[in-house]
C-alpha atoms as a PDB file:
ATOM      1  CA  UNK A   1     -50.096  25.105  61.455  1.00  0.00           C
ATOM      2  CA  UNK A   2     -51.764  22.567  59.314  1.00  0.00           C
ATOM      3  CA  UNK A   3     -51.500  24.554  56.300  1.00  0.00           C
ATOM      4  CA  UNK A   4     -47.778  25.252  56.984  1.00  0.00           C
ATOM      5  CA  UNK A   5     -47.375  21.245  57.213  1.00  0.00           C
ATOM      6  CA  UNK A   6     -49.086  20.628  53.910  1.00  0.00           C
ATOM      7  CA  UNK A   7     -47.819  22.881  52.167  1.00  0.00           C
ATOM      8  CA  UNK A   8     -44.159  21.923  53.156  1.00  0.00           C
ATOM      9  CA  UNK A   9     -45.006  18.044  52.570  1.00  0.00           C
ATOM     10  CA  UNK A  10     -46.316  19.563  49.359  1.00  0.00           C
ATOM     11  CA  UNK A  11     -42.584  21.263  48.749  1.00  0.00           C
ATOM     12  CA  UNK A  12     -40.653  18.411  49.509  1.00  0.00           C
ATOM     13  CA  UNK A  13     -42.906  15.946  47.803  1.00  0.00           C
ATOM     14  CA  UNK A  14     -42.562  17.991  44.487  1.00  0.00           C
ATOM     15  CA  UNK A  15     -38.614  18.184  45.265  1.00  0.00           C
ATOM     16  CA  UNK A  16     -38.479  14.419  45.310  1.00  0.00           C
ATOM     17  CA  UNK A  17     -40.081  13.936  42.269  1.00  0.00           C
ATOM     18  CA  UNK A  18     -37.814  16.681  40.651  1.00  0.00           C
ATOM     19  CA  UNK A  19     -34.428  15.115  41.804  1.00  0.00           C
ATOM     20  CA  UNK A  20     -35.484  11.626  40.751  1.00  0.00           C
ATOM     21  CA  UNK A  21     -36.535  12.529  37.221  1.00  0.00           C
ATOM     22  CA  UNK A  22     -32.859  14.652  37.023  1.00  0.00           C
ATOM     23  CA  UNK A  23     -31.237  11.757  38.350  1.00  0.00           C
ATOM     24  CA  UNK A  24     -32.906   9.110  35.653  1.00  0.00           C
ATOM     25  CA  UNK A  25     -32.044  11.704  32.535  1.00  0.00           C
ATOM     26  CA  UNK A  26     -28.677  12.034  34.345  1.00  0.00           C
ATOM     27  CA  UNK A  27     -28.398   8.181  34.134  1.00  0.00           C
ATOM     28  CA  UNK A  28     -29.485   8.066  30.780  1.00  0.00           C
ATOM     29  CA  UNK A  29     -27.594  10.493  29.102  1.00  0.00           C
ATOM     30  CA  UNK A  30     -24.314   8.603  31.124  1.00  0.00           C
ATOM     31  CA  UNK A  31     -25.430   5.297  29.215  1.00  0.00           C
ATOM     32  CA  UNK A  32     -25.588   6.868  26.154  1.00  0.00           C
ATOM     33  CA  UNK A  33     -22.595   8.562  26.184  1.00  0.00           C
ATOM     34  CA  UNK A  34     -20.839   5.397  27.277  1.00  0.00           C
ATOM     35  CA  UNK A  35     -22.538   3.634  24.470  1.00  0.00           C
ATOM     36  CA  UNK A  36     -21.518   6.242  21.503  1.00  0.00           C
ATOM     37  CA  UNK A  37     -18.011   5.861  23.112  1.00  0.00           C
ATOM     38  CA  UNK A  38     -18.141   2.282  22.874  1.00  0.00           C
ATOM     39  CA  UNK A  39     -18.941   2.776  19.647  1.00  0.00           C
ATOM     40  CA  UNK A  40     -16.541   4.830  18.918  1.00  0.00           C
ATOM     41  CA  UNK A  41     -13.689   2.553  20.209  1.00  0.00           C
ATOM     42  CA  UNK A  42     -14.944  -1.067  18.869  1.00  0.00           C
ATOM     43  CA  UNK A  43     -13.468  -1.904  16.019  1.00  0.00           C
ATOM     44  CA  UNK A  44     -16.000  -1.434  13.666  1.00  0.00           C
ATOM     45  CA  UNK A  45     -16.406  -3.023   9.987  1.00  0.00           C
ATOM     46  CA  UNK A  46     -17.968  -0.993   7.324  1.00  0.00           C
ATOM     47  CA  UNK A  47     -19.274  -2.542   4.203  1.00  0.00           C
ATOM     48  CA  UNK A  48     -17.578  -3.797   0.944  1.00  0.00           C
ATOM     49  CA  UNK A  49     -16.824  -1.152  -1.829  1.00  0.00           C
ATOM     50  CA  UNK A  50     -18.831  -3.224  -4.320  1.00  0.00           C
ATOM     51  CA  UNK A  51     -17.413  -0.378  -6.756  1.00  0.00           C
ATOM     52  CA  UNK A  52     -14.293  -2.496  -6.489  1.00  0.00           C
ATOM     53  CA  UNK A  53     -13.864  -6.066  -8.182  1.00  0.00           C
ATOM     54  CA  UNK A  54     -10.251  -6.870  -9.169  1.00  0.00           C
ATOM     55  CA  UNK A  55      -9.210  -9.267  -6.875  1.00  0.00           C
ATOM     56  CA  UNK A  56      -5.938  -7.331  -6.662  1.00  0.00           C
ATOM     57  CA  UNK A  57      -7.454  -4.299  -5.819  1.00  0.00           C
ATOM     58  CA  UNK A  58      -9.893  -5.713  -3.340  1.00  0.00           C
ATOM     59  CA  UNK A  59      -6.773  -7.400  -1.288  1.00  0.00           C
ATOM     60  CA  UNK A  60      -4.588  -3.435  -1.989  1.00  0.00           C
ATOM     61  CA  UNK A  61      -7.334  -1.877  -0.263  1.00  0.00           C
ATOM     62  CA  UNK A  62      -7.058  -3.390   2.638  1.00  0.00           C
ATOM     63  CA  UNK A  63      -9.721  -5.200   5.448  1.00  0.00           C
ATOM     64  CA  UNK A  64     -12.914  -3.537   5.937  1.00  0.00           C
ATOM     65  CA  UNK A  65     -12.237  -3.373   9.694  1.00  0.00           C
ATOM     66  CA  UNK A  66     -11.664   0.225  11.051  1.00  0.00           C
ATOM     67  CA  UNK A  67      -8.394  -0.817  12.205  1.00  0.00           C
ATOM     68  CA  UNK A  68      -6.153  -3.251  11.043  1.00  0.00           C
ATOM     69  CA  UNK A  69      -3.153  -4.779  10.022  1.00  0.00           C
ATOM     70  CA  UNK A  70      -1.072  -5.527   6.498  1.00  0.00           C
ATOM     71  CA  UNK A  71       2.066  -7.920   5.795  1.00  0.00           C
ATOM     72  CA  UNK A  72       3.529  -8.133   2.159  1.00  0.00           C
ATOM     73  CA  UNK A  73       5.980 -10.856   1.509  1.00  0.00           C
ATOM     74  CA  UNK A  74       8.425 -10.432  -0.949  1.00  0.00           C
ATOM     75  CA  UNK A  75      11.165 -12.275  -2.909  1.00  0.00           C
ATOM     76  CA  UNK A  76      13.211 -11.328  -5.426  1.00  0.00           C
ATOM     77  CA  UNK A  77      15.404 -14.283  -6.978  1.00  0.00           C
ATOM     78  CA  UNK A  78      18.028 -14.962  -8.937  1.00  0.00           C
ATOM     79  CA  UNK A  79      18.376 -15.714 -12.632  1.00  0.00           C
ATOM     80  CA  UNK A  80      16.879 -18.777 -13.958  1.00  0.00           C
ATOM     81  CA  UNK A  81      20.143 -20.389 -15.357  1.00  0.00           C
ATOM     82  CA  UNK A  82      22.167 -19.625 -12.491  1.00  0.00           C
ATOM     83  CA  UNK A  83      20.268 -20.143  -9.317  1.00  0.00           C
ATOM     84  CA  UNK A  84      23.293 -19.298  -7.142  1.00  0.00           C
ATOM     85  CA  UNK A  85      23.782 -15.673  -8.767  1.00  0.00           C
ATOM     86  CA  UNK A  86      23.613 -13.076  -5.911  1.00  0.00           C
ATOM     87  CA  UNK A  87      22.204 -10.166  -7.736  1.00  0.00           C
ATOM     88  CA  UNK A  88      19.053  -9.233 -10.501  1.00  0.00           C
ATOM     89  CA  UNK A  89      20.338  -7.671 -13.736  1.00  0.00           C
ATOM     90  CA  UNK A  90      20.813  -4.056 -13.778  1.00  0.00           C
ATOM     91  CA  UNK A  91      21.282  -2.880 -17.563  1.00  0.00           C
ATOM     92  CA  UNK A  92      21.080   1.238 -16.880  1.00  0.00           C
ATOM     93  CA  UNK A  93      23.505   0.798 -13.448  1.00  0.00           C
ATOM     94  CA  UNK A  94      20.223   2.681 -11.955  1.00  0.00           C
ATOM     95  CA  UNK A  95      20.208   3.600  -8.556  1.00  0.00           C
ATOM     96  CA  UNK A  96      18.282   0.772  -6.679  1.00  0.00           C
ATOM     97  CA  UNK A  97      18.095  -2.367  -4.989  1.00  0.00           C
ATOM     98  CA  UNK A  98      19.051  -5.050  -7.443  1.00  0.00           C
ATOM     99  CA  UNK A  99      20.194  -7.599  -4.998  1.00  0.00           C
ATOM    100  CA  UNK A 100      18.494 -11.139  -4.186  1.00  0.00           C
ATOM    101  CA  UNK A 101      16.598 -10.075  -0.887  1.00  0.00           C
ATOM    102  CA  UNK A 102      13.680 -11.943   1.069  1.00  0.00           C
ATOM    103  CA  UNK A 103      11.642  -9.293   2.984  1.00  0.00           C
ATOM    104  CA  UNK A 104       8.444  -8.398   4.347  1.00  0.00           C
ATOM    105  CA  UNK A 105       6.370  -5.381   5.362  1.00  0.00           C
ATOM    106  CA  UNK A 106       3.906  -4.792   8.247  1.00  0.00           C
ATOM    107  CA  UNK A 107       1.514  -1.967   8.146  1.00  0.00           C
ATOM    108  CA  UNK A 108      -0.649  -0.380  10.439  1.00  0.00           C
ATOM    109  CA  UNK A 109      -4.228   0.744   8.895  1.00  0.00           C
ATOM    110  CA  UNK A 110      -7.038   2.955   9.962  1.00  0.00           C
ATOM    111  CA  UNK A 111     -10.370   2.972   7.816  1.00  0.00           C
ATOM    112  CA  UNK A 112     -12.428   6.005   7.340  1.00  0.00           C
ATOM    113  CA  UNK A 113     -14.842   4.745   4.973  1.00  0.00           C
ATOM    114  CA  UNK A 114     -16.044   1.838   2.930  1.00  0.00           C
ATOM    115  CA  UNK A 115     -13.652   3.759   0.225  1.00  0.00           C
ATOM    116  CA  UNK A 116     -10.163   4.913   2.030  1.00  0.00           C
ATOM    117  CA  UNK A 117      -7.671   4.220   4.646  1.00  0.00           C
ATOM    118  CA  UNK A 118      -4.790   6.061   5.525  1.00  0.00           C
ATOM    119  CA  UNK A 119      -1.806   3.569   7.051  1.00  0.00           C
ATOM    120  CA  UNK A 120       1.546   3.831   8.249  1.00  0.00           C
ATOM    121  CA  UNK A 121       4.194   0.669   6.982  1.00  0.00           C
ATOM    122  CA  UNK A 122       7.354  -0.489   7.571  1.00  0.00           C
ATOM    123  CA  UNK A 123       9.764  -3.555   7.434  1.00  0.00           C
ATOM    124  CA  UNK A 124      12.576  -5.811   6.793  1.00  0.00           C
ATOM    125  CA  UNK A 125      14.498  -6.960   3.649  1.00  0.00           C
ATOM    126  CA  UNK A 126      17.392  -9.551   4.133  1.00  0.00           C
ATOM    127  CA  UNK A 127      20.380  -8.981   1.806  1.00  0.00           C
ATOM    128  CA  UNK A 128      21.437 -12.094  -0.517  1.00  0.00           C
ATOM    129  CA  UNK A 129      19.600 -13.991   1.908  1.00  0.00           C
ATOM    130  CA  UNK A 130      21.063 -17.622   0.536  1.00  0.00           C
ATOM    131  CA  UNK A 131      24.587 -16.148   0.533  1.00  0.00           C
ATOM    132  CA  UNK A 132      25.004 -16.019   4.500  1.00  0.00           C
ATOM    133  CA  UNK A 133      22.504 -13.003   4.749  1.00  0.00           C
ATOM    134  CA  UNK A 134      25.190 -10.000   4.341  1.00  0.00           C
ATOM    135  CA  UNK A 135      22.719  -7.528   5.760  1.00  0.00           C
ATOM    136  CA  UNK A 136      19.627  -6.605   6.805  1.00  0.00           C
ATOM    137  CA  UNK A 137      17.875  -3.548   5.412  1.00  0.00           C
ATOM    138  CA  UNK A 138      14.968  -1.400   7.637  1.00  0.00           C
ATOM    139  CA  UNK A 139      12.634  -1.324   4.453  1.00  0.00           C
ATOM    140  CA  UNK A 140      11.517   2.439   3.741  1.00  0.00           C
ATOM    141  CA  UNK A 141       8.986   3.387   6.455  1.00  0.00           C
ATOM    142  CA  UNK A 142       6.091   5.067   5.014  1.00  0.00           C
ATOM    143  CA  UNK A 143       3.120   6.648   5.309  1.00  0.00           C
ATOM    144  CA  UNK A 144      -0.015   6.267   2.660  1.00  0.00           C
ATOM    145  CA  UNK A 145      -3.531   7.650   2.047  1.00  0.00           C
ATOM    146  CA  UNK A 146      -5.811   5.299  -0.109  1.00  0.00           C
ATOM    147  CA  UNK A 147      -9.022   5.793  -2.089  1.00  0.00           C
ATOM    148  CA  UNK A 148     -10.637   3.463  -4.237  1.00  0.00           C
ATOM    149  CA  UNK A 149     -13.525   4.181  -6.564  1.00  0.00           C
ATOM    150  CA  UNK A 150     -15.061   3.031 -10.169  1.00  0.00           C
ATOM    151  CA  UNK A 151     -15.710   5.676 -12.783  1.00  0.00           C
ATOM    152  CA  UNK A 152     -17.219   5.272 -16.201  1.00  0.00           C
ATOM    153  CA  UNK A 153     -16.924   1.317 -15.236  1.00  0.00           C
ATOM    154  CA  UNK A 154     -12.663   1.946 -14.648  1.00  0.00           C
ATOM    155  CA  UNK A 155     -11.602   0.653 -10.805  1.00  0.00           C
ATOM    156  CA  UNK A 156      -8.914   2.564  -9.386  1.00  0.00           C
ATOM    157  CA  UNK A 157      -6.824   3.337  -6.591  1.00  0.00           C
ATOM    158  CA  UNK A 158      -4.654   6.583  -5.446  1.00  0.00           C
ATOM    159  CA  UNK A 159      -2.473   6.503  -3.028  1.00  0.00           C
ATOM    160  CA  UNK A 160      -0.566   9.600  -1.811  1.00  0.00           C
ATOM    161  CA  UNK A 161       2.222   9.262   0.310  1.00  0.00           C
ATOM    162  CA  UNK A 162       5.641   9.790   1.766  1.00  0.00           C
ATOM    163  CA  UNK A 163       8.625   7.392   2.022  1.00  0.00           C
ATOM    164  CA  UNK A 164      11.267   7.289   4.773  1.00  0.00           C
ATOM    165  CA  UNK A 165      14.755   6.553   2.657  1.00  0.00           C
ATOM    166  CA  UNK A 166      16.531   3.833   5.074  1.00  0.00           C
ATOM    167  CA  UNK A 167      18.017   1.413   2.528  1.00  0.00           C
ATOM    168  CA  UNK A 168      21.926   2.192   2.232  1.00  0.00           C
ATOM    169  CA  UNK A 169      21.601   2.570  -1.796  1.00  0.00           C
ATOM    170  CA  UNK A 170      19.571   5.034  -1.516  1.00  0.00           C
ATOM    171  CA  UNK A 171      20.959   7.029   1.875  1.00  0.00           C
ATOM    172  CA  UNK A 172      24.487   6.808   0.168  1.00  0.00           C
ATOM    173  CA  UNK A 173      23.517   9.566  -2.244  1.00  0.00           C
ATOM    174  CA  UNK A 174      22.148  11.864  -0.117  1.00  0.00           C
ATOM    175  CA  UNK A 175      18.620  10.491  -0.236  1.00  0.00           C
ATOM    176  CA  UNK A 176      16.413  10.361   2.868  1.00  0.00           C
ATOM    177  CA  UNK A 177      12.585  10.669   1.664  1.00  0.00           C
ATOM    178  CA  UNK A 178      10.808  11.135  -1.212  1.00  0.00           C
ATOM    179  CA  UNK A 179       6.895  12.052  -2.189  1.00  0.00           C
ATOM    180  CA  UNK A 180       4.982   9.794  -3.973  1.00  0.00           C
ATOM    181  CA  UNK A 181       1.005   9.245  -5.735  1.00  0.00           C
ATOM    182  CA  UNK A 182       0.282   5.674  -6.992  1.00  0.00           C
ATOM    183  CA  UNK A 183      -2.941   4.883  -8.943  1.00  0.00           C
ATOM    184  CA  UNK A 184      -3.892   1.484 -10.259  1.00  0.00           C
ATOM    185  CA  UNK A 185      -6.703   1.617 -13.002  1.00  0.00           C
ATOM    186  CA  UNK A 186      -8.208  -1.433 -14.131  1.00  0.00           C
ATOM    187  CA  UNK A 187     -11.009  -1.976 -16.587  1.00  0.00           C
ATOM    188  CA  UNK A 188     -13.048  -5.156 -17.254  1.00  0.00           C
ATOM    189  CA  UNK A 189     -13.280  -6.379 -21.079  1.00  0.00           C
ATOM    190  CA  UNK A 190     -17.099  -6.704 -21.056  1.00  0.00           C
ATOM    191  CA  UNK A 191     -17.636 -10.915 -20.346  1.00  0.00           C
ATOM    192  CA  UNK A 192     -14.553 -12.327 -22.423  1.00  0.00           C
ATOM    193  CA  UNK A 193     -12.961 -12.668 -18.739  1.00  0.00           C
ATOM    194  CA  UNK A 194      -9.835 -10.216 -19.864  1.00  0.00           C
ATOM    195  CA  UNK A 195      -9.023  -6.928 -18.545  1.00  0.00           C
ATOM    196  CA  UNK A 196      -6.572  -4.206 -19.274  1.00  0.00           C
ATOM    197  CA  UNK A 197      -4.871  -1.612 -16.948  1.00  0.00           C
ATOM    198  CA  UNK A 198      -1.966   0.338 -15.268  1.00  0.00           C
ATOM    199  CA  UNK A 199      -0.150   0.846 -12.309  1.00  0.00           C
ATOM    200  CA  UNK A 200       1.384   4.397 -12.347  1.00  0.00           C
ATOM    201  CA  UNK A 201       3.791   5.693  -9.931  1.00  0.00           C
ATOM    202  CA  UNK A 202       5.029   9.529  -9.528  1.00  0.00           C
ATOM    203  CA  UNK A 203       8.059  10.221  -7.082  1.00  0.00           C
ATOM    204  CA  UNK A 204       9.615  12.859  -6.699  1.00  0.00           C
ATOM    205  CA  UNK A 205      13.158  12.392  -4.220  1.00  0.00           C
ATOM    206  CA  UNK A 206      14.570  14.327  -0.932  1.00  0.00           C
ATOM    207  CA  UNK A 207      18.164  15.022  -0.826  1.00  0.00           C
ATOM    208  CA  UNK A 208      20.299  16.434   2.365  1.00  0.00           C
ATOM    209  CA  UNK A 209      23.105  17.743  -0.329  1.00  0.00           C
ATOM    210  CA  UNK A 210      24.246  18.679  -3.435  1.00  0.00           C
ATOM    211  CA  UNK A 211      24.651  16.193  -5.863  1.00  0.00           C
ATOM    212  CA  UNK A 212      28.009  15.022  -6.475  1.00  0.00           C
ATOM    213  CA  UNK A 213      29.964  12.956  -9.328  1.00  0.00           C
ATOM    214  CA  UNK A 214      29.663   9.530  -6.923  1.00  0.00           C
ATOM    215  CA  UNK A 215      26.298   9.645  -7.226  1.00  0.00           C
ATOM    216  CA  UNK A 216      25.969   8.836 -10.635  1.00  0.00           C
ATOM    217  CA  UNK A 217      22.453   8.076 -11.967  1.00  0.00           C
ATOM    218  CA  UNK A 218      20.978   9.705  -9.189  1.00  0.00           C
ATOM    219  CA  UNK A 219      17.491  10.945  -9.940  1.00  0.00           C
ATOM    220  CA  UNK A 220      15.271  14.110  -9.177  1.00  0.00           C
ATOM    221  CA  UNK A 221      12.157  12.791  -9.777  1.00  0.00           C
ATOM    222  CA  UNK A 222      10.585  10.013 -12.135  1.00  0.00           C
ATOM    223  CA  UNK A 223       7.643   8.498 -13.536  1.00  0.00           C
ATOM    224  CA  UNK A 224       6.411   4.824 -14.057  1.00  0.00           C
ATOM    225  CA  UNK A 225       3.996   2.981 -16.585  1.00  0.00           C
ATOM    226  CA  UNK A 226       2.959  -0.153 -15.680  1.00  0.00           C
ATOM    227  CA  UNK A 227       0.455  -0.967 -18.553  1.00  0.00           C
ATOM    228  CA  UNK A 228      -0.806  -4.804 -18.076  1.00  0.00           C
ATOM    229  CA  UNK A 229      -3.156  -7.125 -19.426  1.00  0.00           C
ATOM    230  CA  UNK A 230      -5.026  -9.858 -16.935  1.00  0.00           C
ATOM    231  CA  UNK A 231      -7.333 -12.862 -17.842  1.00  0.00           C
ATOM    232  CA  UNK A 232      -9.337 -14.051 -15.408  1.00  0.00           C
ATOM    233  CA  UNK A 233      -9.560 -17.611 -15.014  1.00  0.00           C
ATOM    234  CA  UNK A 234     -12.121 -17.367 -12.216  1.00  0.00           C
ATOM    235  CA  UNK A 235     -12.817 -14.392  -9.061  1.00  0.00           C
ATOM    236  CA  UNK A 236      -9.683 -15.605  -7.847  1.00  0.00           C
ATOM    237  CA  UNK A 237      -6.931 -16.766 -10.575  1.00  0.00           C
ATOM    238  CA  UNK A 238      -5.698 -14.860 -13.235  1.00  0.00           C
ATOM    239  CA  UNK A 239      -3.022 -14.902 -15.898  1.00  0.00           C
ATOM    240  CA  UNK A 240      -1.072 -11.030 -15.679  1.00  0.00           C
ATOM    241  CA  UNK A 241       1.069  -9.739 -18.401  1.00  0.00           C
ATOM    242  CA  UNK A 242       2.651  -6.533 -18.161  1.00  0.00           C
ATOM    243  CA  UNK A 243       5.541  -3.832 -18.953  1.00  0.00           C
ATOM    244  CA  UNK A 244       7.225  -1.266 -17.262  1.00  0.00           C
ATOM    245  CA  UNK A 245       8.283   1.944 -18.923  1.00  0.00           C
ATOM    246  CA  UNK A 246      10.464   4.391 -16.577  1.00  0.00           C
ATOM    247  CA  UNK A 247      11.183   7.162 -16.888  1.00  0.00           C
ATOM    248  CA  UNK A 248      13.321   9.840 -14.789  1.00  0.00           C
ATOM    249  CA  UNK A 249      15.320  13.284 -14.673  1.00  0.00           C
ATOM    250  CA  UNK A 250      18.870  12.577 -13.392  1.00  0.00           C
ATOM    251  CA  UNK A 251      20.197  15.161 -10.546  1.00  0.00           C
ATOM    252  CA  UNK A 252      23.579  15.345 -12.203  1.00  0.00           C
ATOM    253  CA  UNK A 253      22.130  17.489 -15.133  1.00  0.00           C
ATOM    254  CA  UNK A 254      20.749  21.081 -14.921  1.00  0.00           C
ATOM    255  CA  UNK A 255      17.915  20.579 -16.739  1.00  0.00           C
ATOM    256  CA  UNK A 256      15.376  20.126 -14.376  1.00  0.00           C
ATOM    257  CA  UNK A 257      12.763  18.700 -17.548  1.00  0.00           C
ATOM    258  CA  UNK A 258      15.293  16.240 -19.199  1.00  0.00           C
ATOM    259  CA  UNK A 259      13.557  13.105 -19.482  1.00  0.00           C
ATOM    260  CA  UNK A 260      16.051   9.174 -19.535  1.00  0.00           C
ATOM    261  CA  UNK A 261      14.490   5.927 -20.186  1.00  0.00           C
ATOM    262  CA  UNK A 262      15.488   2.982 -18.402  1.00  0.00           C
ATOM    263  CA  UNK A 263      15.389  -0.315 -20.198  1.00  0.00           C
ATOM    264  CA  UNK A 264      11.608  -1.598 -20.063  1.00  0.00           C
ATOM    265  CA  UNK A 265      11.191  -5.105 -18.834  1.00  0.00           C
ATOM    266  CA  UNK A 266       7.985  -7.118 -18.639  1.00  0.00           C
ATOM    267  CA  UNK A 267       6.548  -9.387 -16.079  1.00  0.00           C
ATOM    268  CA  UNK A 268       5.088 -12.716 -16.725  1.00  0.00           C
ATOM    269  CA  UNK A 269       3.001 -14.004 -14.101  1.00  0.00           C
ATOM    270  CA  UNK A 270      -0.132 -15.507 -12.051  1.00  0.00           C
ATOM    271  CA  UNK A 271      -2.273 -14.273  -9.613  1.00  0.00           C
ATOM    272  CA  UNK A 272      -4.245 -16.183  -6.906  1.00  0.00           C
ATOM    273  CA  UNK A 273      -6.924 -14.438  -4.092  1.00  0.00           C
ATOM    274  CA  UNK A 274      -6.690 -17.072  -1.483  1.00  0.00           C
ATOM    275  CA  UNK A 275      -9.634 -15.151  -0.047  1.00  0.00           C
ATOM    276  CA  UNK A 276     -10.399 -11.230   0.006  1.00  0.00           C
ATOM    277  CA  UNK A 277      -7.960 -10.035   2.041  1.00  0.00           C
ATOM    278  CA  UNK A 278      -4.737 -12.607   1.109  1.00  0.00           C
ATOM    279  CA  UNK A 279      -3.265 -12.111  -2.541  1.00  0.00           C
ATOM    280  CA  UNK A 280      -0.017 -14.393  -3.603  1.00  0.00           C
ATOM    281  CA  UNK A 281       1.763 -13.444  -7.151  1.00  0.00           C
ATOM    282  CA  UNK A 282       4.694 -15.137  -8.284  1.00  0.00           C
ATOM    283  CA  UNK A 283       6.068 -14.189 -11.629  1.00  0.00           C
ATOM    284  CA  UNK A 284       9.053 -14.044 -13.991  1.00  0.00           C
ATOM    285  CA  UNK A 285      10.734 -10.628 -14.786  1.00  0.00           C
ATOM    286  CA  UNK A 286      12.767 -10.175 -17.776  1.00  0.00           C
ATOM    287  CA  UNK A 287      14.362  -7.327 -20.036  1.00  0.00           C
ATOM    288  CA  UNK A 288      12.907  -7.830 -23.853  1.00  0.00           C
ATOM    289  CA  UNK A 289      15.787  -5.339 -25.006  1.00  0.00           C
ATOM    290  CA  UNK A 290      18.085  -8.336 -23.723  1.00  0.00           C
ATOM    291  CA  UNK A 291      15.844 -11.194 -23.745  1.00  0.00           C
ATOM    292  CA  UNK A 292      18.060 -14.397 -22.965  1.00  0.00           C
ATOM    293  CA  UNK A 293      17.395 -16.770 -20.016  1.00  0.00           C
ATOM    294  CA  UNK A 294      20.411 -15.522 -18.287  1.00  0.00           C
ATOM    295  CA  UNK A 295      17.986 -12.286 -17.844  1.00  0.00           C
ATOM    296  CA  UNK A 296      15.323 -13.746 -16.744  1.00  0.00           C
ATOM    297  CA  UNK A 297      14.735 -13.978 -12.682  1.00  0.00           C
ATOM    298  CA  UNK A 298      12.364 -15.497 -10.363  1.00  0.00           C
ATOM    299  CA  UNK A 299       9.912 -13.426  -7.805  1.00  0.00           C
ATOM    300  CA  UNK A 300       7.165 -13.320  -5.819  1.00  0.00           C
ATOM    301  CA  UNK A 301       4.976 -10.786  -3.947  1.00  0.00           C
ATOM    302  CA  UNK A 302       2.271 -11.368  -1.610  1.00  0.00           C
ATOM    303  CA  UNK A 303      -0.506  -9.105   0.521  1.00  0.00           C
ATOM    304  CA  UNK A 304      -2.405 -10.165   3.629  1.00  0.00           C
ATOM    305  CA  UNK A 305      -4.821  -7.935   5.235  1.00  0.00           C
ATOM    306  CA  UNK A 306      -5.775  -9.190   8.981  1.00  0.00           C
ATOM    307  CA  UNK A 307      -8.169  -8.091  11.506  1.00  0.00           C
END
């Protein structure tokens, strides 16, 4: 009887022990999964791209937080000599918005790594806003992938995407989306403080129907040079020259490879990184093929990265 009594305190004393060791790794494999979920939900920041330099760039990119949030502010003015003009020049009657608008854009982003983001983007764009306001425009909703990176000392950024057509001079024709891949390349000029780059843009556009003779200049696809030149003042001014040389296939014609110019104009501006994440650039626009005041107009563009 005594051995049957030891033996079963024995039992029960190793059982114990058992189900309180199970219960402790139990407990501590609950805190660490609540802890990598944590981790998983905070909103983490990841470190800067030090690849990346260009204050413009820097700003593009977006914060460093895993998720956040992106406004642009834009305005696009009249001419200089007549203030009260309702509409930009348009010398090739291209397919567009060439109206006087005040608009901005908020974004949603998501950060994978120190390098890209993918983000989703959409806002709104008042209509000859000084003029009683006519309309307001849904800007294009969108959706982007961005990398940036530095090769053989050249900064860039690519940025895939599609567009959402909204805007009624575009959805008039028969538009409702088109493709798109951005890249920005900028490359330092060694210590003089100047740099020289490009902003290049590929579309390619969505139609619901044939093309018809209303639609005019319509185009299937096009391509866009944006070759500048930048001084830097200091990390955060600059002086930016640059050009913009377009180039596009027009639906109306079946050759799918015929290549139109539109009339190159140049921008004149400066541009001032309040801080990393806030970028403000005002400049001048004007057509050097038709270079009087009367073609000159007033605008400004602005990014702000939050969170």
């Amino acid at each position: 009887m005594n051995k049957f009594l030891l033996c079963s305190s024995l039992i029960f004393s190793v059982c114990a022990q058992a189900q309180t060791s199970s219960s402790h790794v139990s407990g501590t494999e609950n805190i660490a999964n609540r802890s990598v979920l944590s981790d998983e939900i905070k909103n983490k920041t990841f470190q800067e791209n030090t690849e990346i330099t260009d204050a413009k760039l820097k700003a593009d990119a977006g914060s460093l937080s895993r998720y956040s949030l992106k406004f642009n502010f834009t305005y696009n003015g009249p001419t200089l000599t007549d203030l009260s003009e309702k509409d930009q020049p348009n010398p090739d009657g291209s397919i567009g918005s060439f109206q006087t608008s005040l608009g901005g854009s908020i974004g949603a982003r998501y950060r994978i790594n120190s390098k890209s983001t993918v983000g989703i983007s959409t806002g709104l764009k008042s209509i000859h806003p000084f003029h009683g306001a006519e309309r307001t425009d849904l800007s294009n909703p969108s959706l982007t992938y961005d990398y940036s990176s530095r090769i053989a000392g050249i900064q860039m950024k690519n940025s895939p995407g599609f567009v959402l057509r909204t805007v009624p001079d575009f959805t008039k024709v028969g538009q409702y989306g088109m493709l798109l891949d951005n890249h920005s390349l900028v490359y330092d000029l060694g210590p003089s403080g100047f740099s020289i780059g490009t902003d290049m843009a590929v579309g390619y556009f969505l139609y619901n129907r044939e093309y018809q003779t209303a639609d005019g200049k319509a185009a299937r696809y096009s391509f866009e040079f944006n070759p500048n030149l930048k001084y830097n003042f200091s990390d955060k001014l600059s002086f930016v020259f640059s050009s913009n040389i377009s180039l596009w296939n027009p639906r109306g014609r079946s050759d799918q490879f015929a290549l139109l110019n539109k009339s190159i104009n140049q921008k004149l501006g400066l541009g001032y990184a309040y801080q990393r994440d806030i970028y403000i650039n005002p400049f001048l626009t004007f057509y050097p093929q038709h270079l009087t005041w009367s073609g000159v107009t007033l605008n400004l563009t602005t990014i702000f990265s939050v969170f």
